[in-house]
PDB file of N, CA and C in Angstrom:
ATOM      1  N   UNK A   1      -5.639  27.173  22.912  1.00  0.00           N
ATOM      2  CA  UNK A   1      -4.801  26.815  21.788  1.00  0.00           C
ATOM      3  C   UNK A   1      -4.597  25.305  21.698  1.00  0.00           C
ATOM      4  N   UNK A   2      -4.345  24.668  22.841  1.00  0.00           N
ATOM      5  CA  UNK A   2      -4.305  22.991  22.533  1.00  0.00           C
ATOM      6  C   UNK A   2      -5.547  22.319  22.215  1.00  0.00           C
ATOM      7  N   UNK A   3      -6.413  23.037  22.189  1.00  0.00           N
ATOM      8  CA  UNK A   3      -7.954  22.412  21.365  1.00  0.00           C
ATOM      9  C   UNK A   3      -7.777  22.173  20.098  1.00  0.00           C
ATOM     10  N   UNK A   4      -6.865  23.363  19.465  1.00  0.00           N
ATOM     11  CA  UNK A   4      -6.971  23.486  17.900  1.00  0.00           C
ATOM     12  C   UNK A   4      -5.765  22.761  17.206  1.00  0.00           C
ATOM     13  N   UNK A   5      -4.670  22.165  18.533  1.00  0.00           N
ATOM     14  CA  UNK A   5      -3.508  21.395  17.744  1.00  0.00           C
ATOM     15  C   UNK A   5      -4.538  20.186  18.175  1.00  0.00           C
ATOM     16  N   UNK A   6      -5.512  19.835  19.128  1.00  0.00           N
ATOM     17  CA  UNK A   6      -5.881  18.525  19.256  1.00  0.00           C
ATOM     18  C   UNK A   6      -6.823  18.181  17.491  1.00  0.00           C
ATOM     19  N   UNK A   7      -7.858  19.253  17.235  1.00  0.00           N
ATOM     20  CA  UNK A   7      -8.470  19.382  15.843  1.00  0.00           C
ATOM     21  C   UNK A   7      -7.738  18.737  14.958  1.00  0.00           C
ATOM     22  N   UNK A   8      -6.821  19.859  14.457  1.00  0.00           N
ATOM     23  CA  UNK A   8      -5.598  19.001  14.087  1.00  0.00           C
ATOM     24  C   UNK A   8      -5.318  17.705  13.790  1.00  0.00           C
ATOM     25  N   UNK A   9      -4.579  17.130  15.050  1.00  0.00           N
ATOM     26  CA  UNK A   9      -4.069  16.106  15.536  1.00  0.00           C
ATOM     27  C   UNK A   9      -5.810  15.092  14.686  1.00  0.00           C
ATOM     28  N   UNK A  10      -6.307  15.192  15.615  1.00  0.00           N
ATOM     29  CA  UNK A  10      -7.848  14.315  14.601  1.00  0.00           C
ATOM     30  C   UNK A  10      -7.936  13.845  12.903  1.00  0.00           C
ATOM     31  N   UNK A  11      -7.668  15.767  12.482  1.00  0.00           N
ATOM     32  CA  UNK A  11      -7.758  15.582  10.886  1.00  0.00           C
ATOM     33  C   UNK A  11      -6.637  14.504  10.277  1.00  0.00           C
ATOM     34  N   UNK A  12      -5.375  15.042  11.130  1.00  0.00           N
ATOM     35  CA  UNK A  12      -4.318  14.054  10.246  1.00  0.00           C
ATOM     36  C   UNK A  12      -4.428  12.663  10.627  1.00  0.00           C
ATOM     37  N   UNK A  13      -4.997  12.019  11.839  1.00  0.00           N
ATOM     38  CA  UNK A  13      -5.465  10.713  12.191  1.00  0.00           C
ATOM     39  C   UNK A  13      -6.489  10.049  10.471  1.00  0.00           C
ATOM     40  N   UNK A  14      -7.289  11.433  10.151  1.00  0.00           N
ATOM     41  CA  UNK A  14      -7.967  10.900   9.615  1.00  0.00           C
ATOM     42  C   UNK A  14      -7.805  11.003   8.000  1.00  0.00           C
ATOM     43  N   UNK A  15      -6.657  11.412   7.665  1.00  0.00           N
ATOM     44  CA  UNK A  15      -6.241  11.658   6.040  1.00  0.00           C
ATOM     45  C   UNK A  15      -6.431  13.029   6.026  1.00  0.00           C
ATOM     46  N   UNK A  16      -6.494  13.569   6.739  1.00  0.00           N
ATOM     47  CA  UNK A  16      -6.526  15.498   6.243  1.00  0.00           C
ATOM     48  C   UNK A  16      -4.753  16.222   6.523  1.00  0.00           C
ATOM     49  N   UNK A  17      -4.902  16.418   5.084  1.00  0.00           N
ATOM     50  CA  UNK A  17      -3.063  17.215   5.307  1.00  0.00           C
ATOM     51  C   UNK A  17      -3.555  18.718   5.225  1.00  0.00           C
ATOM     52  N   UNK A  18      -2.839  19.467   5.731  1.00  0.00           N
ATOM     53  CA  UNK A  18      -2.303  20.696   5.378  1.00  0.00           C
ATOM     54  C   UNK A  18      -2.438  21.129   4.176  1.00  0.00           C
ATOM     55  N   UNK A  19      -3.339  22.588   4.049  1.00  0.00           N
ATOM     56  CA  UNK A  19      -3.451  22.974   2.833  1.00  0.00           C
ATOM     57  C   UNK A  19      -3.314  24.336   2.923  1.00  0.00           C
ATOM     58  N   UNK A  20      -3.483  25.285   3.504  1.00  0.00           N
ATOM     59  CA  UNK A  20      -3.275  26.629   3.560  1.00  0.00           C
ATOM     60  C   UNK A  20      -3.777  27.192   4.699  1.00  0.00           C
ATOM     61  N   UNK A  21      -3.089  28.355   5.351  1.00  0.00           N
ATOM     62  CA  UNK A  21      -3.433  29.077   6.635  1.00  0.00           C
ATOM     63  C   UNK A  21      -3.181  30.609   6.087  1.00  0.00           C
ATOM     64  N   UNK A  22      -4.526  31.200   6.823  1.00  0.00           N
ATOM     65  CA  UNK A  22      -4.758  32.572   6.437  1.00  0.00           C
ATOM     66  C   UNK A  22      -3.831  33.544   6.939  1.00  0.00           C
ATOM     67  N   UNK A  23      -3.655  34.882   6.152  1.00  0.00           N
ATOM     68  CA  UNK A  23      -2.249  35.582   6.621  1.00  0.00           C
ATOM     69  C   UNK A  23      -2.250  35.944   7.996  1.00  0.00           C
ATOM     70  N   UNK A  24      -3.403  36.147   8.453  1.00  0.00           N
ATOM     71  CA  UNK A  24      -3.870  36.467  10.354  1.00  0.00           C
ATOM     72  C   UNK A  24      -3.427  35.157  11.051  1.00  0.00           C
ATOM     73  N   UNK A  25      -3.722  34.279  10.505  1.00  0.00           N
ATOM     74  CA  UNK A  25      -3.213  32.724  11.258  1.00  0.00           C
ATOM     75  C   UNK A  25      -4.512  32.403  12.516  1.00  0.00           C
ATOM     76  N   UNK A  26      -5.496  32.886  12.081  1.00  0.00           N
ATOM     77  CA  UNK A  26      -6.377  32.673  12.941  1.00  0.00           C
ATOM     78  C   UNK A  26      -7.690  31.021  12.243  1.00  0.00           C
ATOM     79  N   UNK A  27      -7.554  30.899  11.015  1.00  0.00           N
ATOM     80  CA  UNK A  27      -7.980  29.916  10.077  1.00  0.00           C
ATOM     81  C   UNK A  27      -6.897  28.814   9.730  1.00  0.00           C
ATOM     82  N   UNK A  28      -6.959  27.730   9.558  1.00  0.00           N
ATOM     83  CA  UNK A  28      -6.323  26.775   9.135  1.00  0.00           C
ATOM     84  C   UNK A  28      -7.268  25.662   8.248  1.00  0.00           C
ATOM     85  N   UNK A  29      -6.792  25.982   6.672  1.00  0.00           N
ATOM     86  CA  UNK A  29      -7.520  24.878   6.171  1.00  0.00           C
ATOM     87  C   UNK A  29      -6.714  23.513   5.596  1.00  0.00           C
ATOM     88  N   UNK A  30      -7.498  22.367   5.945  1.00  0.00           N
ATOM     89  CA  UNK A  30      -6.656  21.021   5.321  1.00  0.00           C
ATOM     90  C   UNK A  30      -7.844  20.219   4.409  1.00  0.00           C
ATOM     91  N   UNK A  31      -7.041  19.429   3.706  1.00  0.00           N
ATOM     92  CA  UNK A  31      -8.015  18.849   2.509  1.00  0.00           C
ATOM     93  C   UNK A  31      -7.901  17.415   2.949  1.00  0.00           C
ATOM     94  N   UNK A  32      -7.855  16.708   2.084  1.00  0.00           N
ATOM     95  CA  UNK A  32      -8.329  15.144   1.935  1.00  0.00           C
ATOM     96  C   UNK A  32      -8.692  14.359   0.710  1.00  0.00           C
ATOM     97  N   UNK A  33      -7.874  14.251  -0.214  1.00  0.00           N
ATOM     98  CA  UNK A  33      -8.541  13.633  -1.452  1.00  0.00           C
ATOM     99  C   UNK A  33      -9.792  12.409  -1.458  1.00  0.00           C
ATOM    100  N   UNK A  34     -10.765  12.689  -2.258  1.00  0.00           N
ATOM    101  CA  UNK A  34     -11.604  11.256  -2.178  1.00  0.00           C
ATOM    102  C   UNK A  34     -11.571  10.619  -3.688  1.00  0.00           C
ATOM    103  N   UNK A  35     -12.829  10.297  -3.893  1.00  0.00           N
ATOM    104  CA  UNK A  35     -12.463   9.376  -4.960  1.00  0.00           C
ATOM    105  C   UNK A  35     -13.206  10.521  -5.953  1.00  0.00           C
ATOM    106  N   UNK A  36     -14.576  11.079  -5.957  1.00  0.00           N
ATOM    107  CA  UNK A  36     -14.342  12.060  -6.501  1.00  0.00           C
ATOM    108  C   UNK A  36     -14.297  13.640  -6.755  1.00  0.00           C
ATOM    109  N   UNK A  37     -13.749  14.012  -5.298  1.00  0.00           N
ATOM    110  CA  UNK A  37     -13.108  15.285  -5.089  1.00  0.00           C
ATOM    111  C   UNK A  37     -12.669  15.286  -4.218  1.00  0.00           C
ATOM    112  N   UNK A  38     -12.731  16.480  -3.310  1.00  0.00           N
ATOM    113  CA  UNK A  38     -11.524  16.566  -1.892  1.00  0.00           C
ATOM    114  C   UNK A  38     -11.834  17.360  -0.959  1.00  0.00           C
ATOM    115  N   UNK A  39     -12.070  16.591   0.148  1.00  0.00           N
ATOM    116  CA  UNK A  39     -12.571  17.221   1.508  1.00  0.00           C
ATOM    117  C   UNK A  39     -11.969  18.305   1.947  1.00  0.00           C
ATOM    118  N   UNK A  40     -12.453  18.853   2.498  1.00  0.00           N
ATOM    119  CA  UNK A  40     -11.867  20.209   2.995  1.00  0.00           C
ATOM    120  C   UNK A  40     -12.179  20.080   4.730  1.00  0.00           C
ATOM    121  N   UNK A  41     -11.460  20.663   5.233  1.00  0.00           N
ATOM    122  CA  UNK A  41     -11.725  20.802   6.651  1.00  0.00           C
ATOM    123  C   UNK A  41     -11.057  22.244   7.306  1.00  0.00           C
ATOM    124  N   UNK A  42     -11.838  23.082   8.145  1.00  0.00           N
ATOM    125  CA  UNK A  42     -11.678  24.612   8.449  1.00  0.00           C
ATOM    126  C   UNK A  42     -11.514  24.615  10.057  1.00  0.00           C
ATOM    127  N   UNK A  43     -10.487  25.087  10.766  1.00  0.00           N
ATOM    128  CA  UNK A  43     -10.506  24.859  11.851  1.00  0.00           C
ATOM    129  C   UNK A  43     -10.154  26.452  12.273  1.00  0.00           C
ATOM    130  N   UNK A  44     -10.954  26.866  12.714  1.00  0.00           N
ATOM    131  CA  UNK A  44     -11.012  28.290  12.964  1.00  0.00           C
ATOM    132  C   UNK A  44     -10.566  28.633  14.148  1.00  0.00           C
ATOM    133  N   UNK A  45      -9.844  29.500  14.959  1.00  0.00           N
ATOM    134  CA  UNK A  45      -9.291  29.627  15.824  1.00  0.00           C
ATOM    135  C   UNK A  45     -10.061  30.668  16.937  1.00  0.00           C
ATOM    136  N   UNK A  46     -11.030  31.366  16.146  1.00  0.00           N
ATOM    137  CA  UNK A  46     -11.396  32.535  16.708  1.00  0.00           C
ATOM    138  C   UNK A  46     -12.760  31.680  17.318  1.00  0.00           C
ATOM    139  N   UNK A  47     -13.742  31.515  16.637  1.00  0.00           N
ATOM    140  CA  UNK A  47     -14.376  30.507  16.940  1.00  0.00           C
ATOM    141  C   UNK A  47     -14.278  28.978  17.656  1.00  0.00           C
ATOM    142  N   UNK A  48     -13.088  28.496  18.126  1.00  0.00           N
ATOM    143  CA  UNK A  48     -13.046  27.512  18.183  1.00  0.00           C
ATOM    144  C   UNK A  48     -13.650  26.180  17.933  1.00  0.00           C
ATOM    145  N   UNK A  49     -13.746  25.990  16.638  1.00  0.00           N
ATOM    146  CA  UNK A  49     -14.370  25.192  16.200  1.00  0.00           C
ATOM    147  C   UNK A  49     -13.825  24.591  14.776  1.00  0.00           C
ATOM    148  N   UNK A  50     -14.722  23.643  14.232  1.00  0.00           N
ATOM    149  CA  UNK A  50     -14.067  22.692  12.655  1.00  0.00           C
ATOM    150  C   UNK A  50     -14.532  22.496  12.185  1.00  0.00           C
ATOM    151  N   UNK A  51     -14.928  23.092  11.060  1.00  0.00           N
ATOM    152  CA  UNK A  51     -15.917  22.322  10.110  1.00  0.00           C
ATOM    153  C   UNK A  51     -15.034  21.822   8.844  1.00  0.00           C
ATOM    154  N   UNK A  52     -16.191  20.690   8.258  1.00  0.00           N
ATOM    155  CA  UNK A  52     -15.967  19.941   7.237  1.00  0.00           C
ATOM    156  C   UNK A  52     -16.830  20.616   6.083  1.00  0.00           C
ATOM    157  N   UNK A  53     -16.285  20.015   4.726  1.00  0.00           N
ATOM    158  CA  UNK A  53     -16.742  20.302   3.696  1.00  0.00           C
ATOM    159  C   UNK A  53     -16.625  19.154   2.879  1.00  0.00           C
ATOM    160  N   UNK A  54     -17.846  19.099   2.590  1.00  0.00           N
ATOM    161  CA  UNK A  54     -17.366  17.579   1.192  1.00  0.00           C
ATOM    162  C   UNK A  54     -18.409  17.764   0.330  1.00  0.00           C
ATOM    163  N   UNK A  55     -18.289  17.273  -1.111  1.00  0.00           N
ATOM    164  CA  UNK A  55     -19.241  16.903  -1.726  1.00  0.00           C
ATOM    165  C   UNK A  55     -19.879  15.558  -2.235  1.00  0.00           C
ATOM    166  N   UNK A  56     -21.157  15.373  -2.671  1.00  0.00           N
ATOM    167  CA  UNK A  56     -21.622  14.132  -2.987  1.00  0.00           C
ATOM    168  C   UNK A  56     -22.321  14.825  -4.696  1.00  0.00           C
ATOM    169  N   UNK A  57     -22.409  13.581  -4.718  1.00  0.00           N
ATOM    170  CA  UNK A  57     -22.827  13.629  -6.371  1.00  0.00           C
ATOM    171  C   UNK A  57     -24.506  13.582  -6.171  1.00  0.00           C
ATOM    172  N   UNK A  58     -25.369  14.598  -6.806  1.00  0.00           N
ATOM    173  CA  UNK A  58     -24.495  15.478  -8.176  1.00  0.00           C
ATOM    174  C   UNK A  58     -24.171  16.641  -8.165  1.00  0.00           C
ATOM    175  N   UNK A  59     -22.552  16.233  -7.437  1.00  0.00           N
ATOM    176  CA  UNK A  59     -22.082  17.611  -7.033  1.00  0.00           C
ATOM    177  C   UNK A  59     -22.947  18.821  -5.766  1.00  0.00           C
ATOM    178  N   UNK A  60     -23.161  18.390  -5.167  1.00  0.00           N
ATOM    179  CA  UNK A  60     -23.536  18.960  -3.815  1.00  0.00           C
ATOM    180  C   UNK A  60     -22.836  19.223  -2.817  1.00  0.00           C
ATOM    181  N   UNK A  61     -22.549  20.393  -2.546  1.00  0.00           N
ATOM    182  CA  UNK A  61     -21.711  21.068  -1.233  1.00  0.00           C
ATOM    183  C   UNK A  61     -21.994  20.557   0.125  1.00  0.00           C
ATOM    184  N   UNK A  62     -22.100  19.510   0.969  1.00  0.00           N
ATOM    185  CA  UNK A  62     -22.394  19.468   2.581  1.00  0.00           C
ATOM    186  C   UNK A  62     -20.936  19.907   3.163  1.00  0.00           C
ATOM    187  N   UNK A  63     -22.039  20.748   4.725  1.00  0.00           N
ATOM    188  CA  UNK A  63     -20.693  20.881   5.536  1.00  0.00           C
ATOM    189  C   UNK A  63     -21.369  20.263   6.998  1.00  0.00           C
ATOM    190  N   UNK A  64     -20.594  20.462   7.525  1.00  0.00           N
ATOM    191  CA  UNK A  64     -20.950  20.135   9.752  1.00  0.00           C
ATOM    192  C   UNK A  64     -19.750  20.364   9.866  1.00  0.00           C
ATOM    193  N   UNK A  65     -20.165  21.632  10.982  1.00  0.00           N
ATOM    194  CA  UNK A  65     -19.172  22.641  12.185  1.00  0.00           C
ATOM    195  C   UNK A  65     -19.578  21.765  13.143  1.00  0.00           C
ATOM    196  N   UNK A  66     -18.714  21.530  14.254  1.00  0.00           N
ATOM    197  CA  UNK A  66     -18.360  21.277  15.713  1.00  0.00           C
ATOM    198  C   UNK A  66     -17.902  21.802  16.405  1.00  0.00           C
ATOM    199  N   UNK A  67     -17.772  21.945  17.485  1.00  0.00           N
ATOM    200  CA  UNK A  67     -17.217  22.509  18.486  1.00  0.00           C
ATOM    201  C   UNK A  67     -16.282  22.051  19.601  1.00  0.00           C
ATOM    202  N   UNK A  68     -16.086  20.412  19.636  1.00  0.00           N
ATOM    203  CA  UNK A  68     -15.189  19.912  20.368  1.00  0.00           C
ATOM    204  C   UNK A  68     -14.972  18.841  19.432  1.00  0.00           C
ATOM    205  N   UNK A  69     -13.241  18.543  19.949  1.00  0.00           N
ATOM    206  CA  UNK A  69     -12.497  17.569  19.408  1.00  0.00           C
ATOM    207  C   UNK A  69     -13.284  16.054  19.052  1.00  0.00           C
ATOM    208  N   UNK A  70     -13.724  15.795  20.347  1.00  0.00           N
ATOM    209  CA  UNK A  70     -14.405  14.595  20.725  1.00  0.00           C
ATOM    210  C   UNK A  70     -15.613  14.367  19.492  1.00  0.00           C
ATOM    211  N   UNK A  71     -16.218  15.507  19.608  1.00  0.00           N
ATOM    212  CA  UNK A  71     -17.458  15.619  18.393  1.00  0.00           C
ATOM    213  C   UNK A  71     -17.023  15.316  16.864  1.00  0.00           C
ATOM    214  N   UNK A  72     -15.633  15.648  16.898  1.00  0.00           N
ATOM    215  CA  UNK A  72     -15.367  15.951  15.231  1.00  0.00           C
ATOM    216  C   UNK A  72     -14.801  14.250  15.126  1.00  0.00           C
ATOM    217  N   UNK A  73     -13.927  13.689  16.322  1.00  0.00           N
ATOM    218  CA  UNK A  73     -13.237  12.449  15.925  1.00  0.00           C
ATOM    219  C   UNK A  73     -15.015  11.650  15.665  1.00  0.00           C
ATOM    220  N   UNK A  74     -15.706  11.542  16.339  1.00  0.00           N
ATOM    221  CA  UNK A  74     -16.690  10.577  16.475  1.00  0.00           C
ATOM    222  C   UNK A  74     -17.561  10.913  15.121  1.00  0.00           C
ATOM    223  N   UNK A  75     -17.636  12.047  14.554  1.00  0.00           N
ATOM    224  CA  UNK A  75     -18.329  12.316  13.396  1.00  0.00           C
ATOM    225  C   UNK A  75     -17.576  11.872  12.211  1.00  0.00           C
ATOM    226  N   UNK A  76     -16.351  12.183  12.066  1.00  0.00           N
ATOM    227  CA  UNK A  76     -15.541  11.474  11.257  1.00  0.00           C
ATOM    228  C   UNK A  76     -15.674  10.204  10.898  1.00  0.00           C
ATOM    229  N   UNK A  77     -15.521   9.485  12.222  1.00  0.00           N
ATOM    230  CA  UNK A  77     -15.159   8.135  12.476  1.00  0.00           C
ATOM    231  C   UNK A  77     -16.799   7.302  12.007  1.00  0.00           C
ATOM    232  N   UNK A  78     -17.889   8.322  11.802  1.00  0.00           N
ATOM    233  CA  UNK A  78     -19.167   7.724  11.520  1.00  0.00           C
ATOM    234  C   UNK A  78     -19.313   7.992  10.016  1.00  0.00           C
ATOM    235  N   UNK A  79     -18.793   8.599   9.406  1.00  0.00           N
ATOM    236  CA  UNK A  79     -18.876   9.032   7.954  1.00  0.00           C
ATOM    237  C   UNK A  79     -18.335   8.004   7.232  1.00  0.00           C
ATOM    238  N   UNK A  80     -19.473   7.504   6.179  1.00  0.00           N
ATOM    239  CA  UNK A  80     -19.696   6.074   5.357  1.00  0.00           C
ATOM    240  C   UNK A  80     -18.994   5.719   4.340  1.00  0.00           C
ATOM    241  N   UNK A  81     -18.020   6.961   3.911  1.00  0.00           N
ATOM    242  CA  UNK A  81     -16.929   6.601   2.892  1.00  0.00           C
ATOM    243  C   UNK A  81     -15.651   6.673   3.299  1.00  0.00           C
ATOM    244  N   UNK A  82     -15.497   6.874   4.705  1.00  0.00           N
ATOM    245  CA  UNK A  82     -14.131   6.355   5.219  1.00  0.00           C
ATOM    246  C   UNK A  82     -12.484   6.620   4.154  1.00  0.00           C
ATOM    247  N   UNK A  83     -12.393   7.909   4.272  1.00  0.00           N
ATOM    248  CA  UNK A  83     -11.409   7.960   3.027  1.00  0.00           C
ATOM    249  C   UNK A  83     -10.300   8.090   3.719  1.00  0.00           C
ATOM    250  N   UNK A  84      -9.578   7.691   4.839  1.00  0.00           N
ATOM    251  CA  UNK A  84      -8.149   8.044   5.566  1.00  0.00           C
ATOM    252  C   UNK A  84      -7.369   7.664   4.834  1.00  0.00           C
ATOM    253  N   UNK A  85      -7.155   6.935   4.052  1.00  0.00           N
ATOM    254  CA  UNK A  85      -6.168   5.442   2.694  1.00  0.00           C
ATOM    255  C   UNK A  85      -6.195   7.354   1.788  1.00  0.00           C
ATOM    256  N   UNK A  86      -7.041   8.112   2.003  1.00  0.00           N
ATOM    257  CA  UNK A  86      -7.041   9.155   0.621  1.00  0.00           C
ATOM    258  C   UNK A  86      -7.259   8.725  -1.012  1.00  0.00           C
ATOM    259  N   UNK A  87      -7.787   7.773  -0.737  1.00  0.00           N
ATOM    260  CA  UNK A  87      -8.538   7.363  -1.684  1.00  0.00           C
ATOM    261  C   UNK A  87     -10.078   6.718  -1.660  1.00  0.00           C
TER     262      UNK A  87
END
């Protein structure tokens, strides 16, 4: 369980708030506004793991699942539009 408050702990480092948790409470999803749409991020409990969701123009769905904290801060922290400001 402290893997998935550390997940967490990462997203909101990085502009991801709180957006909805499934009625099982085993899913937790948070978003991220960008400039033009809004990241999503899935931190699954059963799986232990996080994936991201974003799109790029024209309009294209990418995601990347991880599996440790360490993986998701450093992938974040490498992603070229840097939106933590949420904008």
């Amino acid at each position: 369980m402290n893997a998935l408050k550390e997940f967490q702990d990462v997203a909101r480092r990085n502009g991801f708030v709180d957006a909805e948790e499934t009625d099982e409470g085993t899913v937790l999803w948070l978003r991220r506004p960008t400039t033009n749409a809004e990241d999503r991020l899935c931190i699954d409990s059963v799986t232990k793991s996080a994936t991201v969701f974003w799109a790029t123009i024209p309009w294209k769905i990418n995601s990347k699942t991880v599996r440790t904290v360490y993986d998701l801060e450093k992938w974040l922290d490498s992603m070229p539009y840097k939106t933590k400001s949420g904008c």
